[in-house]
N, C-alpha and C. Protein backbone atom coordinates (compact mmCIF):
# COMPACT_ATOMS: atom_id res chain seq x y z
N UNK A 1 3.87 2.67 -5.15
CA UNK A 1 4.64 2.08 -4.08
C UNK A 1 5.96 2.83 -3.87
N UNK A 2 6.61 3.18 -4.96
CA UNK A 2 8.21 3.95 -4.81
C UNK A 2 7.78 5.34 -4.20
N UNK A 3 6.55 5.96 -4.10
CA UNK A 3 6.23 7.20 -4.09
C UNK A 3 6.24 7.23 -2.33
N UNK A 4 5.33 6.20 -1.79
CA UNK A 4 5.56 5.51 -0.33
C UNK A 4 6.58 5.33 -0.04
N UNK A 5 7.49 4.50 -0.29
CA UNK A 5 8.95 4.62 0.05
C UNK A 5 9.42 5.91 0.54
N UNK A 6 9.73 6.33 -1.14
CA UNK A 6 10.36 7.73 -0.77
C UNK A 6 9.81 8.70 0.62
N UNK A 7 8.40 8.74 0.87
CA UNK A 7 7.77 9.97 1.81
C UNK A 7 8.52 8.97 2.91
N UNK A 8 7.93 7.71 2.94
CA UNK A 8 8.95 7.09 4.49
C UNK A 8 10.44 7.23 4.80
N UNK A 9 11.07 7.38 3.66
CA UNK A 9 12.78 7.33 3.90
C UNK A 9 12.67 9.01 4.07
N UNK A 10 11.76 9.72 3.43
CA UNK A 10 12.17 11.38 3.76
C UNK A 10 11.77 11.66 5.27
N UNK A 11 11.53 10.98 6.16
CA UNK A 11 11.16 11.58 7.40
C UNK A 11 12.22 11.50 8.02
N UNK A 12 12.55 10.12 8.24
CA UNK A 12 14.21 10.64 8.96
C UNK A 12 15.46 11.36 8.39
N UNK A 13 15.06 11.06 7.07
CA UNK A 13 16.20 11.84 6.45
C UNK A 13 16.68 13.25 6.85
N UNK A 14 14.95 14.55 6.73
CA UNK A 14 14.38 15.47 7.12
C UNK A 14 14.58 15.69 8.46
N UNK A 15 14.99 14.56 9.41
CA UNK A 15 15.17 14.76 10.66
C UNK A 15 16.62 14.71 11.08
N UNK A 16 17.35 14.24 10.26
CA UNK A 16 18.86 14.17 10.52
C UNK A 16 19.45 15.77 9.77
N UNK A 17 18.36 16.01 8.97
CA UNK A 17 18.94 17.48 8.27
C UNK A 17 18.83 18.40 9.20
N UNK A 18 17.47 18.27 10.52
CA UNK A 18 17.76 19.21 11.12
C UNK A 18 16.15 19.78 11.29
N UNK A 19 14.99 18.96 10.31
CA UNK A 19 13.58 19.40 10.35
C UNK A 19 12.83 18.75 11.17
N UNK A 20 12.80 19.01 12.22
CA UNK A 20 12.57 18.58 13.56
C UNK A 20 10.67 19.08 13.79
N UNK A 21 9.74 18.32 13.46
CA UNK A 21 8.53 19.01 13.51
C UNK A 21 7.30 17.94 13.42
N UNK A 22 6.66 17.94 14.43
CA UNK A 22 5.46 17.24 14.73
C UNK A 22 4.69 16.67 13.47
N UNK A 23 4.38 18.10 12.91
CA UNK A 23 3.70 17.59 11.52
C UNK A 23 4.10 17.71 10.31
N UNK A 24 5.24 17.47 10.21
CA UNK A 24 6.12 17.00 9.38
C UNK A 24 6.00 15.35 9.35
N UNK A 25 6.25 15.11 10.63
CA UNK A 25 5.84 13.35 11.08
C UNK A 25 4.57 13.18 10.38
N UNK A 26 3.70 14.12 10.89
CA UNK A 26 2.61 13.35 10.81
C UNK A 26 2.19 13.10 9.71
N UNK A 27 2.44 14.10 8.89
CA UNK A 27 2.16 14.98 7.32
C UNK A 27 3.10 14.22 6.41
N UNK A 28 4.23 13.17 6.65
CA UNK A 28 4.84 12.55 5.77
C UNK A 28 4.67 10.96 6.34
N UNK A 29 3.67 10.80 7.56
CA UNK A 29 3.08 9.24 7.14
C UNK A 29 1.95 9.31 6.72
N UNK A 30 0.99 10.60 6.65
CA UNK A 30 -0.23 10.67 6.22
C UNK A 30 -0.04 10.37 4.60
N UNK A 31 1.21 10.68 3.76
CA UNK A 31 1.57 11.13 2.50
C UNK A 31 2.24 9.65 2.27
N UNK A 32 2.69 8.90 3.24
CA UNK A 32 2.95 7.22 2.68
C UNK A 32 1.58 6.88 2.96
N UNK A 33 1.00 6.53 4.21
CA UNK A 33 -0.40 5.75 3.76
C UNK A 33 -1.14 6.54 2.24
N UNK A 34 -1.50 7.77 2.04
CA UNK A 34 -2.02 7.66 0.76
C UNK A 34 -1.71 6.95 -0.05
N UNK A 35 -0.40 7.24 -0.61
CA UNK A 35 0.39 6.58 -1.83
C UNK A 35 0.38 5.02 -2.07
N UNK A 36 0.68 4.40 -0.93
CA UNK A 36 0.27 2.77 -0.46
C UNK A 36 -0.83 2.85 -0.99
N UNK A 37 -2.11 3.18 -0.22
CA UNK A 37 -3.10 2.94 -1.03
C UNK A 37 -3.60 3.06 -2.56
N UNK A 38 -3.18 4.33 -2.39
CA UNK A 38 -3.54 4.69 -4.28
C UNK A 38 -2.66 3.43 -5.08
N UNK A 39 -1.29 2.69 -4.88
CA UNK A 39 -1.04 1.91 -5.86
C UNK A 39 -2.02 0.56 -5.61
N UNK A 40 -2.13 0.63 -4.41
CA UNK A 40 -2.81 -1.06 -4.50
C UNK A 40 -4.25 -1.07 -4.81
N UNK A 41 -5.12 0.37 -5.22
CA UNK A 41 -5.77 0.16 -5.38
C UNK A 41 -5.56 0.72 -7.22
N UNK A 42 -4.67 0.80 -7.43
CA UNK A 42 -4.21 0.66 -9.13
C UNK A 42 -4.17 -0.69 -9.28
N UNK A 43 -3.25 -1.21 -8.21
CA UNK A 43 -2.84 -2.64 -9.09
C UNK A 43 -3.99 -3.79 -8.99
N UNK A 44 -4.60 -2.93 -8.17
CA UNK A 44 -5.95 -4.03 -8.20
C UNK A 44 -7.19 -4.24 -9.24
N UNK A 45 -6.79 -2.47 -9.60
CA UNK A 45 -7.74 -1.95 -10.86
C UNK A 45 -7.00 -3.05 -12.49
N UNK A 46 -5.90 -2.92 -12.20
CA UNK A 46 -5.03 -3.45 -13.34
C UNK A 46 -5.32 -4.97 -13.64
N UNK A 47 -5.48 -6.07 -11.97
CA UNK A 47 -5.80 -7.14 -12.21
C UNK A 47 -6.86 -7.25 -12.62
N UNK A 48 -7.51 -6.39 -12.24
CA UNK A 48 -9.47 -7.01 -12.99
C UNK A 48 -9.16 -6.79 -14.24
N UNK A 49 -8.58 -5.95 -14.71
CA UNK A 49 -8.32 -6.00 -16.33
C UNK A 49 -7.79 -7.02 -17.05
N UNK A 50 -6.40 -7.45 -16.35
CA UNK A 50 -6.02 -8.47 -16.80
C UNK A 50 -6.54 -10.12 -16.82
N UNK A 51 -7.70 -10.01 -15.43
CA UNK A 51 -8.80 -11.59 -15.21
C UNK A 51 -10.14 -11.18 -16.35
N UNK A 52 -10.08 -10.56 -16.55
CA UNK A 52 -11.40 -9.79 -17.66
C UNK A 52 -12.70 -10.08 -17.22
N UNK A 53 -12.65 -9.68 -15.88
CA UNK A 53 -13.64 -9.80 -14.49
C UNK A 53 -13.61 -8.70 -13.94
N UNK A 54 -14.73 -8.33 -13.39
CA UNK A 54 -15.07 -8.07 -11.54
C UNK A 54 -14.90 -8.73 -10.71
N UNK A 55 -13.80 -8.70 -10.56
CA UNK A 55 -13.29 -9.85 -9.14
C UNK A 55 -13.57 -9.48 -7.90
N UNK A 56 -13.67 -9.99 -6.79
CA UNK A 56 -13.61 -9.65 -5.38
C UNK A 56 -12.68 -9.24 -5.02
N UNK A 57 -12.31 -8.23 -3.98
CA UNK A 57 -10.81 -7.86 -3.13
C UNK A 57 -10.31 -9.56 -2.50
N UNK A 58 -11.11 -10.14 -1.90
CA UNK A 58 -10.81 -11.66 -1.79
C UNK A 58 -10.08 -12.53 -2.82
N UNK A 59 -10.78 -12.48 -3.99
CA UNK A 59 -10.27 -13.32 -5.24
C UNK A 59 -8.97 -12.61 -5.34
N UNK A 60 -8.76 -11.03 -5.34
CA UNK A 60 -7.48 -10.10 -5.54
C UNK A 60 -6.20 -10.97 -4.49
N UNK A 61 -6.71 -10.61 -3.27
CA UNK A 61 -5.87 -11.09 -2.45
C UNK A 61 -5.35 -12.57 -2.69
N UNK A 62 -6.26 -13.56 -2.94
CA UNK A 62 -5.53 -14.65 -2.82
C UNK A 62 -4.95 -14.95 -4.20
N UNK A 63 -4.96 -14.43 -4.92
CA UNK A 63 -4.34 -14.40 -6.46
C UNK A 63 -2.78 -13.84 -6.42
N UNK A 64 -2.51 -12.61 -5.15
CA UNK A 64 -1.50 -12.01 -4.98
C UNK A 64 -0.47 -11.82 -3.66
N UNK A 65 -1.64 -12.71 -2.93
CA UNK A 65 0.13 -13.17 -2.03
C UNK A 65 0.18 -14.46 -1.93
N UNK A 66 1.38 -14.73 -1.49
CA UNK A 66 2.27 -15.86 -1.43
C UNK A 66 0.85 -17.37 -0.85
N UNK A 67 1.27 -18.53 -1.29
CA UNK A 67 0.20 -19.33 -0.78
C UNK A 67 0.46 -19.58 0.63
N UNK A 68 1.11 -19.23 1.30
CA UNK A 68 1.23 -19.41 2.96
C UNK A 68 0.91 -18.24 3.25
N UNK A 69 0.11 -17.22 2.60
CA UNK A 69 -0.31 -15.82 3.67
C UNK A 69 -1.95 -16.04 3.17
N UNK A 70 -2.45 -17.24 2.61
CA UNK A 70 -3.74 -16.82 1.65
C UNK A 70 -4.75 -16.55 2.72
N UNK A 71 -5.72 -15.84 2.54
CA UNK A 71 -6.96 -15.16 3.36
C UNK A 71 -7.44 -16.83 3.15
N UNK A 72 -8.23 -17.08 4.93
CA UNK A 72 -8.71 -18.63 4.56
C UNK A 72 -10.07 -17.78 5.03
N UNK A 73 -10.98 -18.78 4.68
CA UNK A 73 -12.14 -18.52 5.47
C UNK A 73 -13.08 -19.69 5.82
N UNK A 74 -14.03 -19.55 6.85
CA UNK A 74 -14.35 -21.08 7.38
C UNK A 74 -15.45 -21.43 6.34
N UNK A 75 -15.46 -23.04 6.15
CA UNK A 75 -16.74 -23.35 5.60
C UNK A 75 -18.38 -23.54 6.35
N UNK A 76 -18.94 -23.45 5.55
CA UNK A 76 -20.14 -23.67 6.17
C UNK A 76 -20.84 -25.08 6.31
């Protein structure tokens, strides 16, 4: 997640220095979405370890955000 940060705060930064370049943009949000992903799919690796399961990305999610954002889904 800090690794995401950082590539997002370096684009404007990079742009106030004076590195003015298309794919620079593009090439330092391509380099936050990776990083985003790679941790959440660590910390997701980390929770199944810690439930001492194969959990669902579902079970993940509602285990890890707040109870007013929980994934609902309809019954049958």
């Amino acid at each position: 997640m800090v690794a995401g940060c950082i590539a997002l705060a370096a684009i404007p930064a990079l742009y106030v220095l004076g590195y003015r370049s298309f794919y620079l943009l593009i090439g330092g949000c391509l380099v936050a979405v990776i990083t985003f992903a790679l941790a959440m799919k660590a910390d997701f690796r980390a929770w199944q370890i810690r439930q001492g399961r194969i959990g669902a990305v579902r079970d993940y999610f509602n285990d890890r955000l707040p109870s007013n954002m929980q994934i609902l889904s309809k019954d049958d």
